[in-house]
Each structure stands twice: as C-alpha cells, then as structure tokens.
C-alpha atoms as a PDB file:
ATOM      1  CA  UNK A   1      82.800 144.456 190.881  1.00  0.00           C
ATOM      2  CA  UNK A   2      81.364 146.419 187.725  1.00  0.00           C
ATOM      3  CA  UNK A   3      81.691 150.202 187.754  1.00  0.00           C
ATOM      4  CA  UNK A   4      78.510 152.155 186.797  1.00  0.00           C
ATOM      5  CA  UNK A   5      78.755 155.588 185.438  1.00  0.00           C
ATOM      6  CA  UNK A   6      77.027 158.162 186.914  1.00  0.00           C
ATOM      7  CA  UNK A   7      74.702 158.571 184.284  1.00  0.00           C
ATOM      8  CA  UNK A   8      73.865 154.795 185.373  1.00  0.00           C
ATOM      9  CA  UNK A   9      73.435 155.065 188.508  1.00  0.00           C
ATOM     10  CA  UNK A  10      70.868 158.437 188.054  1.00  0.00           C
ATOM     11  CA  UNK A  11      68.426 156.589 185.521  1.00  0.00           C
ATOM     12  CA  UNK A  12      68.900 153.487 187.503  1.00  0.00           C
ATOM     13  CA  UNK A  13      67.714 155.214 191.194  1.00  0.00           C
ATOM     14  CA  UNK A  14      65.165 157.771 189.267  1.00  0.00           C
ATOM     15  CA  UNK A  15      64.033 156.027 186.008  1.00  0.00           C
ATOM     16  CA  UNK A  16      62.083 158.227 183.499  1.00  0.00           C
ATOM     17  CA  UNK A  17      58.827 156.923 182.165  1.00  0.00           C
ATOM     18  CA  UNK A  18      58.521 153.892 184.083  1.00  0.00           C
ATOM     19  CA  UNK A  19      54.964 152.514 183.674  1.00  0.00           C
ATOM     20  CA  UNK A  20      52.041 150.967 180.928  1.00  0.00           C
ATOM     21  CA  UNK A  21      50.238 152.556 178.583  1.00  0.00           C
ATOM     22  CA  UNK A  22      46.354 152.657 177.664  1.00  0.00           C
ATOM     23  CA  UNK A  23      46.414 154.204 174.239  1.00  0.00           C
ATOM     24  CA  UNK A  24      49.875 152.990 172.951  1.00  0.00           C
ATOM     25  CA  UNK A  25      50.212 153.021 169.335  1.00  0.00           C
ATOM     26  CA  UNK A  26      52.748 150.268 169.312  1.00  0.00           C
ATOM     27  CA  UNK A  27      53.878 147.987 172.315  1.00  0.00           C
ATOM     28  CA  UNK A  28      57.345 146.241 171.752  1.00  0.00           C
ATOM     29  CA  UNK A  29      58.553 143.203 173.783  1.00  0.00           C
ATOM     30  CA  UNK A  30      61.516 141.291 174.350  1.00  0.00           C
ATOM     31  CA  UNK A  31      62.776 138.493 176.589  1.00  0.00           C
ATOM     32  CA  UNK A  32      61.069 136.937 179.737  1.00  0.00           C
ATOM     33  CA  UNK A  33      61.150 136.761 183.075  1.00  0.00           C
ATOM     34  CA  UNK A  34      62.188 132.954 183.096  1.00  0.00           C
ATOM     35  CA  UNK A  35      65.585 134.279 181.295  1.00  0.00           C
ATOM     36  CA  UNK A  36      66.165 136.737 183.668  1.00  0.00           C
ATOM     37  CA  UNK A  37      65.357 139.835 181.568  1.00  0.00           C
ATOM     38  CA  UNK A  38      62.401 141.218 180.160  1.00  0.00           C
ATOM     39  CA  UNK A  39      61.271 144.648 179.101  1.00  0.00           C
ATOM     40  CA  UNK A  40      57.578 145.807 177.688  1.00  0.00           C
ATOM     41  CA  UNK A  41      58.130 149.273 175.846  1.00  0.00           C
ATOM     42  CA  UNK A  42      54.941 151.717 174.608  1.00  0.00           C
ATOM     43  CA  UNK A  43      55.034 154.679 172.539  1.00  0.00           C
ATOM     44  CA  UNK A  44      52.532 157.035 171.745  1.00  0.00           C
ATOM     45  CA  UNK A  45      52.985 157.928 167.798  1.00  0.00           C
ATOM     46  CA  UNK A  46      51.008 161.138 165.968  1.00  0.00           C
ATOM     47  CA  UNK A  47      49.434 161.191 162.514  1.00  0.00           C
ATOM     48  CA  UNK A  48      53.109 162.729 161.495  1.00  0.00           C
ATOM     49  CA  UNK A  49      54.917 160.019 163.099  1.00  0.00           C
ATOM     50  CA  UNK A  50      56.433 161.550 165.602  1.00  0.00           C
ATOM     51  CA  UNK A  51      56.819 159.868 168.788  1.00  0.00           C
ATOM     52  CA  UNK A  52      54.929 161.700 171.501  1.00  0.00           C
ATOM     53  CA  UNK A  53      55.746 159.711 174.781  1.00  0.00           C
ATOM     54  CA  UNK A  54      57.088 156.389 175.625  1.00  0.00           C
ATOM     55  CA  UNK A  55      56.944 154.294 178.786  1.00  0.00           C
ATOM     56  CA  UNK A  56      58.644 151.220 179.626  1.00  0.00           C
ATOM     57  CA  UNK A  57      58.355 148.442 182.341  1.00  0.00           C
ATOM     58  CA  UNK A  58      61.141 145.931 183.034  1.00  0.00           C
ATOM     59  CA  UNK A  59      62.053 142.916 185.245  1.00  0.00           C
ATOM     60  CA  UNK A  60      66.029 143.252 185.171  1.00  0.00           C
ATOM     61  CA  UNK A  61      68.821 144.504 186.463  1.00  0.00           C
ATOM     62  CA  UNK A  62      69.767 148.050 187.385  1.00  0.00           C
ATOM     63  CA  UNK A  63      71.351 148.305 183.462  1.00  0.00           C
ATOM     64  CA  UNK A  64      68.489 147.292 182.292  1.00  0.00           C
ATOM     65  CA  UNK A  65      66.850 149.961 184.010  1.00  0.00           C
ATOM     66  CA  UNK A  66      69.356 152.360 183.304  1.00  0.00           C
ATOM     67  CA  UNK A  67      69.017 151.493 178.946  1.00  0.00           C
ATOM     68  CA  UNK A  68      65.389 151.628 179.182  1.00  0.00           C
ATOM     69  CA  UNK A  69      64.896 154.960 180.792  1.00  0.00           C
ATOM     70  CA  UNK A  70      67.234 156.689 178.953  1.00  0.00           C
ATOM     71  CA  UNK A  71      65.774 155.113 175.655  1.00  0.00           C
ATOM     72  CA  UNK A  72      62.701 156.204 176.522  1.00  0.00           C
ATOM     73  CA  UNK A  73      63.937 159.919 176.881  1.00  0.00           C
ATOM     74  CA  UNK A  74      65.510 159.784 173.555  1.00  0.00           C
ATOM     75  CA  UNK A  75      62.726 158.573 171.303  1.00  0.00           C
ATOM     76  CA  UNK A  76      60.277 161.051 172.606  1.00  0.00           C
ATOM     77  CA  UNK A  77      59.955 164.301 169.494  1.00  0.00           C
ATOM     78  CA  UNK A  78      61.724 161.844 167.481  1.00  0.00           C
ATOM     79  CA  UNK A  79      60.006 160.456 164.113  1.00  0.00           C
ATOM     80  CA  UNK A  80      59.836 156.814 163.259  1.00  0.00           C
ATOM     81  CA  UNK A  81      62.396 156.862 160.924  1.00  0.00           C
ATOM     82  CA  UNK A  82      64.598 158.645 162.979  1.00  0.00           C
ATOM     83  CA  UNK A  83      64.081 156.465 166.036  1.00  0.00           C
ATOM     84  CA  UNK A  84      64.643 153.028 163.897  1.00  0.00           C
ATOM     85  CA  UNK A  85      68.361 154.345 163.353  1.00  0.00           C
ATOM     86  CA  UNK A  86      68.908 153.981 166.997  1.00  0.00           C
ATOM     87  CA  UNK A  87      71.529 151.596 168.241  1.00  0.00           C
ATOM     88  CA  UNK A  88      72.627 149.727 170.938  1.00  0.00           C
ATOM     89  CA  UNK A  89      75.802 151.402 171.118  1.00  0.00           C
ATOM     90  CA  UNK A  90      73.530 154.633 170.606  1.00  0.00           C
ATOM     91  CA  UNK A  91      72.259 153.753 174.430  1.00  0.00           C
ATOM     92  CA  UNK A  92      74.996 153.025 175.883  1.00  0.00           C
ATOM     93  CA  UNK A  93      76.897 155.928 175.075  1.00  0.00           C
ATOM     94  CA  UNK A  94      74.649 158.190 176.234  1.00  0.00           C
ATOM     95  CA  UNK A  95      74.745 156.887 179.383  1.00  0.00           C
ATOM     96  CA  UNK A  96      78.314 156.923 179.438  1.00  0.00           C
ATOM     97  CA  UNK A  97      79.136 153.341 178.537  1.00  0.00           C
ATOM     98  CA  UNK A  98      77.765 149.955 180.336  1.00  0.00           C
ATOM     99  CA  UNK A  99      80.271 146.962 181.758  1.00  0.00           C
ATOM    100  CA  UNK A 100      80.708 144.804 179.113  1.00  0.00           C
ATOM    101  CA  UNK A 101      78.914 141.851 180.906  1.00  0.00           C
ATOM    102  CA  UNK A 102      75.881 144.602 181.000  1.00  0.00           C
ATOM    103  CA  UNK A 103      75.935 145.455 176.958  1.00  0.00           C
ATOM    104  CA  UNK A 104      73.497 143.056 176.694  1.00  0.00           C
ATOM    105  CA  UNK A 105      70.631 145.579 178.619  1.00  0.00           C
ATOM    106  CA  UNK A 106      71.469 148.075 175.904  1.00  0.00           C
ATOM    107  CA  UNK A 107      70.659 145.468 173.180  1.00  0.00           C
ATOM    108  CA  UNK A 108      67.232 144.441 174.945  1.00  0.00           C
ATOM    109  CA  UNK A 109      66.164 148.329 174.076  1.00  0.00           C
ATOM    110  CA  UNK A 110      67.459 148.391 170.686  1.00  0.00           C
ATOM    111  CA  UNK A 111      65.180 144.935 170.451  1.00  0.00           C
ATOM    112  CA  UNK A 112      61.972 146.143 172.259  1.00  0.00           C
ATOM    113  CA  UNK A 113      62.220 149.414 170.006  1.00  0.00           C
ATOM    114  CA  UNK A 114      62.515 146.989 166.788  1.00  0.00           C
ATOM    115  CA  UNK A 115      59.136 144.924 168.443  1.00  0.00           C
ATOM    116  CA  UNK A 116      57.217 147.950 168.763  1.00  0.00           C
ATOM    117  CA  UNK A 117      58.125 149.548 165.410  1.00  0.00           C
ATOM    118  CA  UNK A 118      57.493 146.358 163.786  1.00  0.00           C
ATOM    119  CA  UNK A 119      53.864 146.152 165.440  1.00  0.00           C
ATOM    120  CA  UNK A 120      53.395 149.910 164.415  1.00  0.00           C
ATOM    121  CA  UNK A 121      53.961 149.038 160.864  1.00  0.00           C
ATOM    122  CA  UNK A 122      51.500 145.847 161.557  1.00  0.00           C
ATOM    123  CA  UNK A 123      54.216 143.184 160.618  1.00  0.00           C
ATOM    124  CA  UNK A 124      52.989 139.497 162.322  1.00  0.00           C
ATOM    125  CA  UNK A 125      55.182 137.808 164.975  1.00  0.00           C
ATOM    126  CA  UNK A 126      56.061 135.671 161.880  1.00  0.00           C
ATOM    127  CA  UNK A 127      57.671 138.393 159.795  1.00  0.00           C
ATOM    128  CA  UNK A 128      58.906 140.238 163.212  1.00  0.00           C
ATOM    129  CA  UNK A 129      61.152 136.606 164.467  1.00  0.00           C
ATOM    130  CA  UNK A 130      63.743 136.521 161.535  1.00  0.00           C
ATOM    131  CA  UNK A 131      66.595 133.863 161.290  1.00  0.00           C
ATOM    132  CA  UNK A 132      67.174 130.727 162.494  1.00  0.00           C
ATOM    133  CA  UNK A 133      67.283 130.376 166.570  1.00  0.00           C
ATOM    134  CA  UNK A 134      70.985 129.598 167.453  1.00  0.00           C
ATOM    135  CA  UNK A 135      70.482 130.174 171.569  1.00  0.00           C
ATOM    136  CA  UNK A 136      67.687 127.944 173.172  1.00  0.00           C
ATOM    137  CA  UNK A 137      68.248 128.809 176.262  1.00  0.00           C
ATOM    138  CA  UNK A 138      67.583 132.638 175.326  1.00  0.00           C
ATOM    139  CA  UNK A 139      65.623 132.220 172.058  1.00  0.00           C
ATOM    140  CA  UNK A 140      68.055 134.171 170.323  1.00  0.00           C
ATOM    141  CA  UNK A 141      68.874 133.728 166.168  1.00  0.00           C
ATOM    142  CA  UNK A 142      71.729 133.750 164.133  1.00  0.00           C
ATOM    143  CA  UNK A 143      69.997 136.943 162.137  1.00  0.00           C
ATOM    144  CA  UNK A 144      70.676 139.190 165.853  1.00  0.00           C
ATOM    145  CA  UNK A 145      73.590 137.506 166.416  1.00  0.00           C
ATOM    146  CA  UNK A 146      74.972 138.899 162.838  1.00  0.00           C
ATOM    147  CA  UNK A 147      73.488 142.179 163.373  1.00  0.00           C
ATOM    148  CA  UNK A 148      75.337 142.519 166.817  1.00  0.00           C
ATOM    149  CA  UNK A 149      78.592 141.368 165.801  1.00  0.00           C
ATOM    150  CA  UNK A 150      78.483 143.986 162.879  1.00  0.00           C
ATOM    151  CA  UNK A 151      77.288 146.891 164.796  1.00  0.00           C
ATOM    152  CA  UNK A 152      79.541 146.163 167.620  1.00  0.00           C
ATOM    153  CA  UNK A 153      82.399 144.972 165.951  1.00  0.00           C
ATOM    154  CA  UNK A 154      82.784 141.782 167.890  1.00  0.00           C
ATOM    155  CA  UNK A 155      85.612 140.322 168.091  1.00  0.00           C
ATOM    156  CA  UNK A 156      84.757 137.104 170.033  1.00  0.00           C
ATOM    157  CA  UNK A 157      82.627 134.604 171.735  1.00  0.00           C
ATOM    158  CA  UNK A 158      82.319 135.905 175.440  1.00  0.00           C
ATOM    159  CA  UNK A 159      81.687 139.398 174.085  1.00  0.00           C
ATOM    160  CA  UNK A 160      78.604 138.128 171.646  1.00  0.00           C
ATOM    161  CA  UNK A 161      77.322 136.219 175.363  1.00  0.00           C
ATOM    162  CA  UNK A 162      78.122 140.200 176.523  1.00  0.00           C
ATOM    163  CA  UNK A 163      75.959 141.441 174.023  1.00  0.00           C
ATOM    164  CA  UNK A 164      73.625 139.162 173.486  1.00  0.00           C
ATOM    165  CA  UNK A 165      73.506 136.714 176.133  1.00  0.00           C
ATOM    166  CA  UNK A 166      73.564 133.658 173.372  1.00  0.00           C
ATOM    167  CA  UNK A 167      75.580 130.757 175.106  1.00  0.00           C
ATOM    168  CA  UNK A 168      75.747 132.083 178.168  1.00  0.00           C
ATOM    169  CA  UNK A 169      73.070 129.352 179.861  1.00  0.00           C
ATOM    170  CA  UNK A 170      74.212 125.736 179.027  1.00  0.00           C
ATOM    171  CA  UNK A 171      76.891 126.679 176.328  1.00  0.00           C
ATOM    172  CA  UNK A 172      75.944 124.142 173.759  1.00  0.00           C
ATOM    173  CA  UNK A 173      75.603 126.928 170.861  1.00  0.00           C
ATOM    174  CA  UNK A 174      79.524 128.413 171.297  1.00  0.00           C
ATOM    175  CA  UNK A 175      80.709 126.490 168.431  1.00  0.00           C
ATOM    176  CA  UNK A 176      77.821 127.390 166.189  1.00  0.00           C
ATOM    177  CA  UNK A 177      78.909 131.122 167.759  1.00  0.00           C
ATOM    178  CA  UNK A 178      82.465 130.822 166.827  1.00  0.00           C
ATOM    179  CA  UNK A 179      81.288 129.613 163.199  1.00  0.00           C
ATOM    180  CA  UNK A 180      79.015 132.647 163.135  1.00  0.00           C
ATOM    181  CA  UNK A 181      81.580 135.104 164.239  1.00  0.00           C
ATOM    182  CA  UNK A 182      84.104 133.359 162.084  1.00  0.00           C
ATOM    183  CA  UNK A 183      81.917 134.447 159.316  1.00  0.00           C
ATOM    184  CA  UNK A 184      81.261 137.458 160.033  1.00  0.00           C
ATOM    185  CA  UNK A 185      84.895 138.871 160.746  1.00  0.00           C
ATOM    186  CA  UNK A 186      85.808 137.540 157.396  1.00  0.00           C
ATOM    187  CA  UNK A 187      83.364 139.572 155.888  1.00  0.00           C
ATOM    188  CA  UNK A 188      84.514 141.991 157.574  1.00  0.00           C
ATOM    189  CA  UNK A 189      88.330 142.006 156.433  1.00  0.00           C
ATOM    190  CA  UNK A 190      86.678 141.039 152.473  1.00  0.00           C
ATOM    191  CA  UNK A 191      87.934 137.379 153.257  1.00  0.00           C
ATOM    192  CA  UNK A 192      91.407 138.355 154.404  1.00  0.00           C
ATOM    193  CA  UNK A 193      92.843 136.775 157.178  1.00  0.00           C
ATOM    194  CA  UNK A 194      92.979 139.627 160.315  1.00  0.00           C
ATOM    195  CA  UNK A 195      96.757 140.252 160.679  1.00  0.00           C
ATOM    196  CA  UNK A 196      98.264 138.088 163.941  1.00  0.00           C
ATOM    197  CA  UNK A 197      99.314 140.911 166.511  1.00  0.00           C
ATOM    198  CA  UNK A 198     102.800 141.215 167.830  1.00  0.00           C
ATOM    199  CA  UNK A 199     103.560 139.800 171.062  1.00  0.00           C
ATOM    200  CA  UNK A 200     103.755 143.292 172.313  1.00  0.00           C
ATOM    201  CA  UNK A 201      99.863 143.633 171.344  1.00  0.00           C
ATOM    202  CA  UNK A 202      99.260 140.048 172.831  1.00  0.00           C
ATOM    203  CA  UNK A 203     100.787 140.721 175.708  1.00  0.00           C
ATOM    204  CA  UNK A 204      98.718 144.496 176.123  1.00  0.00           C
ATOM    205  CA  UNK A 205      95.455 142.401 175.140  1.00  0.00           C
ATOM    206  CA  UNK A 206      96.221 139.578 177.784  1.00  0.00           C
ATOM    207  CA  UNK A 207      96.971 141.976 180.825  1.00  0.00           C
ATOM    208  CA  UNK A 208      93.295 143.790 179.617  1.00  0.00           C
ATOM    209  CA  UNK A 209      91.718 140.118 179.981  1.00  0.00           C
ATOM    210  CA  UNK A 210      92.680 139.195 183.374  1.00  0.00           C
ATOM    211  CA  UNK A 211      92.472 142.360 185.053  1.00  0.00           C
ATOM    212  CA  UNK A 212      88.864 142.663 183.918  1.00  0.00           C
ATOM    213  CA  UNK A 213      87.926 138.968 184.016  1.00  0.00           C
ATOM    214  CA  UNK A 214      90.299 137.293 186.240  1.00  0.00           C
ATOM    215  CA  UNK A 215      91.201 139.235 188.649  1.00  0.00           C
ATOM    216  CA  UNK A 216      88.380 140.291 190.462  1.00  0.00           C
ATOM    217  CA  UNK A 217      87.299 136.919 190.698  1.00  0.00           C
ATOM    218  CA  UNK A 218      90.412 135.536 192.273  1.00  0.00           C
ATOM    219  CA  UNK A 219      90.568 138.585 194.529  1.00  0.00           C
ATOM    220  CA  UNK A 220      86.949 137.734 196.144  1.00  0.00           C
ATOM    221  CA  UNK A 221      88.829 134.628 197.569  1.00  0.00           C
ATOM    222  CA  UNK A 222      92.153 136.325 198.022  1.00  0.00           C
ATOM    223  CA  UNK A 223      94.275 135.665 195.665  1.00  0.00           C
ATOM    224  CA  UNK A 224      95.482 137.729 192.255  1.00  0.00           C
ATOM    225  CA  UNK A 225      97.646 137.096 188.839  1.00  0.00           C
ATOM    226  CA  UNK A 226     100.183 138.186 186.917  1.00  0.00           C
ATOM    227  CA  UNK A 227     101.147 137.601 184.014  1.00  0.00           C
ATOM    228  CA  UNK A 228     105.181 136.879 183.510  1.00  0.00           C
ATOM    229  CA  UNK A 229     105.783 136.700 179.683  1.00  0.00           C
ATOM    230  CA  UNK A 230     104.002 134.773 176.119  1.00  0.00           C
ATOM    231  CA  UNK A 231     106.062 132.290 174.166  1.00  0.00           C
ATOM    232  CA  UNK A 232     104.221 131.308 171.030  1.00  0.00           C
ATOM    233  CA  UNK A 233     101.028 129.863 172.233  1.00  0.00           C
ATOM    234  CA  UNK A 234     101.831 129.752 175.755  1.00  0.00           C
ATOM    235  CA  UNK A 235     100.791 132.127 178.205  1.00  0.00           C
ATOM    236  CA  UNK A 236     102.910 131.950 181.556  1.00  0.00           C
ATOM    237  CA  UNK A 237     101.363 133.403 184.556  1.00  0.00           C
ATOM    238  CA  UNK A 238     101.681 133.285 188.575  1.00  0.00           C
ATOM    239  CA  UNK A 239      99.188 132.837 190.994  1.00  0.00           C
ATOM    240  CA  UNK A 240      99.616 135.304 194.142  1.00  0.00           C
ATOM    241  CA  UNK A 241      97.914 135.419 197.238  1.00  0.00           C
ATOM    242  CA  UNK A 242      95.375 132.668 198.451  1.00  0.00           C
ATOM    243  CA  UNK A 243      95.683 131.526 195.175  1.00  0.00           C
ATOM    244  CA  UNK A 244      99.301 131.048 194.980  1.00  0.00           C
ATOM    245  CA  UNK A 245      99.610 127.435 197.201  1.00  0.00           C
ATOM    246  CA  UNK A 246      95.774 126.541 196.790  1.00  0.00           C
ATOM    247  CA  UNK A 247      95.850 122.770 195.985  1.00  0.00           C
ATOM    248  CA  UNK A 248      93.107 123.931 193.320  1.00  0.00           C
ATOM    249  CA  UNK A 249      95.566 125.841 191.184  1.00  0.00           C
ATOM    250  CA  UNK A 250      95.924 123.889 188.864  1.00  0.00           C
ATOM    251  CA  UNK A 251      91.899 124.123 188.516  1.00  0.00           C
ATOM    252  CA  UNK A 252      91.782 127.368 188.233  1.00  0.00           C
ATOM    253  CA  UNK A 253      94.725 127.792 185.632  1.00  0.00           C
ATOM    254  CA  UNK A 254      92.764 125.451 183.293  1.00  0.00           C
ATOM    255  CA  UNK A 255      89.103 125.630 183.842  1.00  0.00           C
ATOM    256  CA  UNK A 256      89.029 129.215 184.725  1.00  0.00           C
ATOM    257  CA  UNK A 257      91.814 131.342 183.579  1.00  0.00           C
ATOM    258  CA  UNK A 258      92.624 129.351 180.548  1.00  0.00           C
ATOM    259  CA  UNK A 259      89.152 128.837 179.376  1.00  0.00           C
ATOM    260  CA  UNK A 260      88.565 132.915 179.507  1.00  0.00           C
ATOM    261  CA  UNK A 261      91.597 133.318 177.727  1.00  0.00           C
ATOM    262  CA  UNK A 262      90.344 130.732 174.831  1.00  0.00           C
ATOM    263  CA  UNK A 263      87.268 132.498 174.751  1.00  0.00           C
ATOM    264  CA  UNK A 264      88.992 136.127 173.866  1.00  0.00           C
ATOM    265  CA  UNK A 265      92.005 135.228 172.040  1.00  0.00           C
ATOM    266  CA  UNK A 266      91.422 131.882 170.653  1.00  0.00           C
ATOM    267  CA  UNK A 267      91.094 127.754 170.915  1.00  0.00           C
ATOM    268  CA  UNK A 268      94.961 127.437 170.508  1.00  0.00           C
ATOM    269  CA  UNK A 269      96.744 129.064 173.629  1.00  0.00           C
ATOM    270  CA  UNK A 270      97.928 127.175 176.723  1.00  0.00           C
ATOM    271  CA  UNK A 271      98.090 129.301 180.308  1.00  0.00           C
ATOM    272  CA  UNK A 272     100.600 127.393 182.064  1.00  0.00           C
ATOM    273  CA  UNK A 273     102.311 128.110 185.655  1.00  0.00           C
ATOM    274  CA  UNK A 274     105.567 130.464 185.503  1.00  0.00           C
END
C-alpha cells in the first residue's frame, strides 16, 4: 500500500479550485479518460501577465487530485514566465513528495500548464505536440520522455513508466525506452560510462527494490523475501511465508521478482533461490 503525505491527503479530500472556467485566457489539456487520466486546467491571465486565478477539473486518481490543486494554488499572483519554470518535481515537493508509482500525476500538471501556456501564446496543436510518439498506448513522445529523464534524473525504465506512464500498457516501447534512457544518462556522465557500484551499494539498492516493489505484493498473499547475499550477477533470495513452499515459486522468482529487478538494475542479473 502507497503512503500519502498529509499534504496529500488535505488537497486530495478538499481540493482548491476545482471547476471550469467562462473567461479563461488559456485552457491546457492533457491525457484522456480512455488512459485513465485526464486533467483540463484554466487560468485567468491580466494585461501584465500575471496569473489571476486558475481552476482545474480531472478524472484521476486521488494524486492526481492532490498535483492539480496544489498547482493551481501556486500559479495564482505568479507571471507567465515565472509559472513556465515550474516543475514536476516543483509539485511534488510541495506536497511533500508522491509514491513513485504516483510521479506520474505530478507530470500531468507540469503538462496541462505547458498546454495552456502554449495556447496563451497561440502556438497550434502542431507546434504544441513535439517529438516523435514512442508510447501508443499513452500518446506519449520521445521529446517528454527526454525532458523527464533530465529533470528527474532517471535512472531506469520502471521509473520513466513512474513518471510518465510510457510502457506501462502493453510494454512494446521498453526497448525503445531503454535506448532513450541509455542516451540520455550518457549525456549525462559527457559519454562516460556511470561507475559500477560496489556490492555493498548493490546490495543497499536491492533491499530498497523489494521492500518497495516486492514485498508488499507478496505480503497481500502471505508471503515475504529476503534477500541472502549477490555474487556477480546473481541475486540469491528466499521466499518466506505462503510464498516459501508455493508450487508457483519458481514463477514468481522469474516473472515477478526477477523481471522488477531487470527493470531497476539491469538486463544482466539472475534472482535465483538461496
């Protein structure tokens, strides 16, 4: 189960703003409702370009209505210029971090602020939609995908589906992700190779994974893991609890727990039974 902060959990139960606009100056839009997500955002802009008020509506989750409340609540008495500097990680800070399967909500603000800027400024849906779409399932493009993995510093492919939501319907576009992100890190380090971490590190990073990703899945059912030690590219871990004499073990080692790991750490590790 995800923990909400506080801060959450306020703007989710008494959103701020919540409705349409007549008179908008500029309307920004972003995903749909057949994708799960969708937020319509309005601001109200004076002849000095200051934003006087801002509404949103949304179809989403409670993080969703969380990012877009608070959003709303910081663009108002800010100027144009000073509201296009807003980030994703702006939102989410302020309301005291998001689960990382939720950073996506924060990025669907950040997006619906870019829409209505954009349509302020009277750019066309053609000059607005930039890049090449990577994600069909979610209409995202390699341009956002980019621009999330630098602001975010990403490090891999489940945390761009975090962000982003890009390959997390039918997962055909992960190895055009990994490419991307590939990329992108490289850039990053000026083309140097990032420096391998010490088992010590691995072993830190590991635990992280499964208690956040593994874990609470196996403990809906029951069961639990731990892990026991990391020899080269092997990971050895024990399954406790229901888990533990399951005849689907071996299932769950492979297409669950192993394919996380692959997803955080890389194609070339093996989770095998201690």
């Amino acid at each position: 189960m995800w923990e909400y902060t506080e801060k959450v959990k306020e703007h989710y139960k008494n959103p701020k703003n919540v409705g349409s606009m007549e008179d908008a100056d500029a309307i920004g839009e972003v995903g749909s409702i057949t994708c799960g997500d969708a937020l319509k955002l309005y601001l109200k802009i004076n002849n000095n370009g200051i934003i006087t008020d801002a509404k949103f509506q949304t179809f989403g989750c409670g993080s969703a209505v969380a990012s877009a409340s608070i959003l709303t609540e910081m663009l108002i008495g800010k100027t144009v210029e000073e509201a296009e500097k807003i980030t994703n990680q702006d939102i989410a800070d302020l309301l005291g971090g998001l689960p990382e399967q939720k950073m996506h909500c924060s990025v669907m603000g950040r997006e619906a602020l870019e829409d209505a800027i954009a349509s302020f400024k009277g750019e066309t849906t053609e000059k607005k939609v930039k890049g090449k779409i990577i994600c069909g399932c979610f209409g995202v493009t390699d341009d956002k995908i980019k621009e999330v993995i630098r602001e975010n510093t990403l490090n891999s492919v489940i945390e761009i589906i975090n962000y982003t939501k890009a390959g997390g319907g039918c997962g055909k576009c992960k190895d055009e992700l990994q490419k991307i992100l590939n990329e992108e890190t490289s850039k990053r380090n000026n083309g140097k190779k990032e420096k391998p971490l010490t088992k010590t590190q691995l072993i830190l990073k590991v635990n992280k994974i499964l208690e956040s990703n593994v874990a609470p899945e196996l403990r809906k059912d029951g069961g639990d893991i731990e892990l026991i030690d990391i020899e080269d590219n092997k990971i050895f871990v024990n399954l406790q609890g229901a888990c533990k004499n399951c005849p689907s073990s071996n299932l769950t080692l492979k297409n669950f727990v192993e394919n996380i790991l692959k997803e955080y750490i890389g194609e070339n590790i093996e989770v095998v039974e201690a």
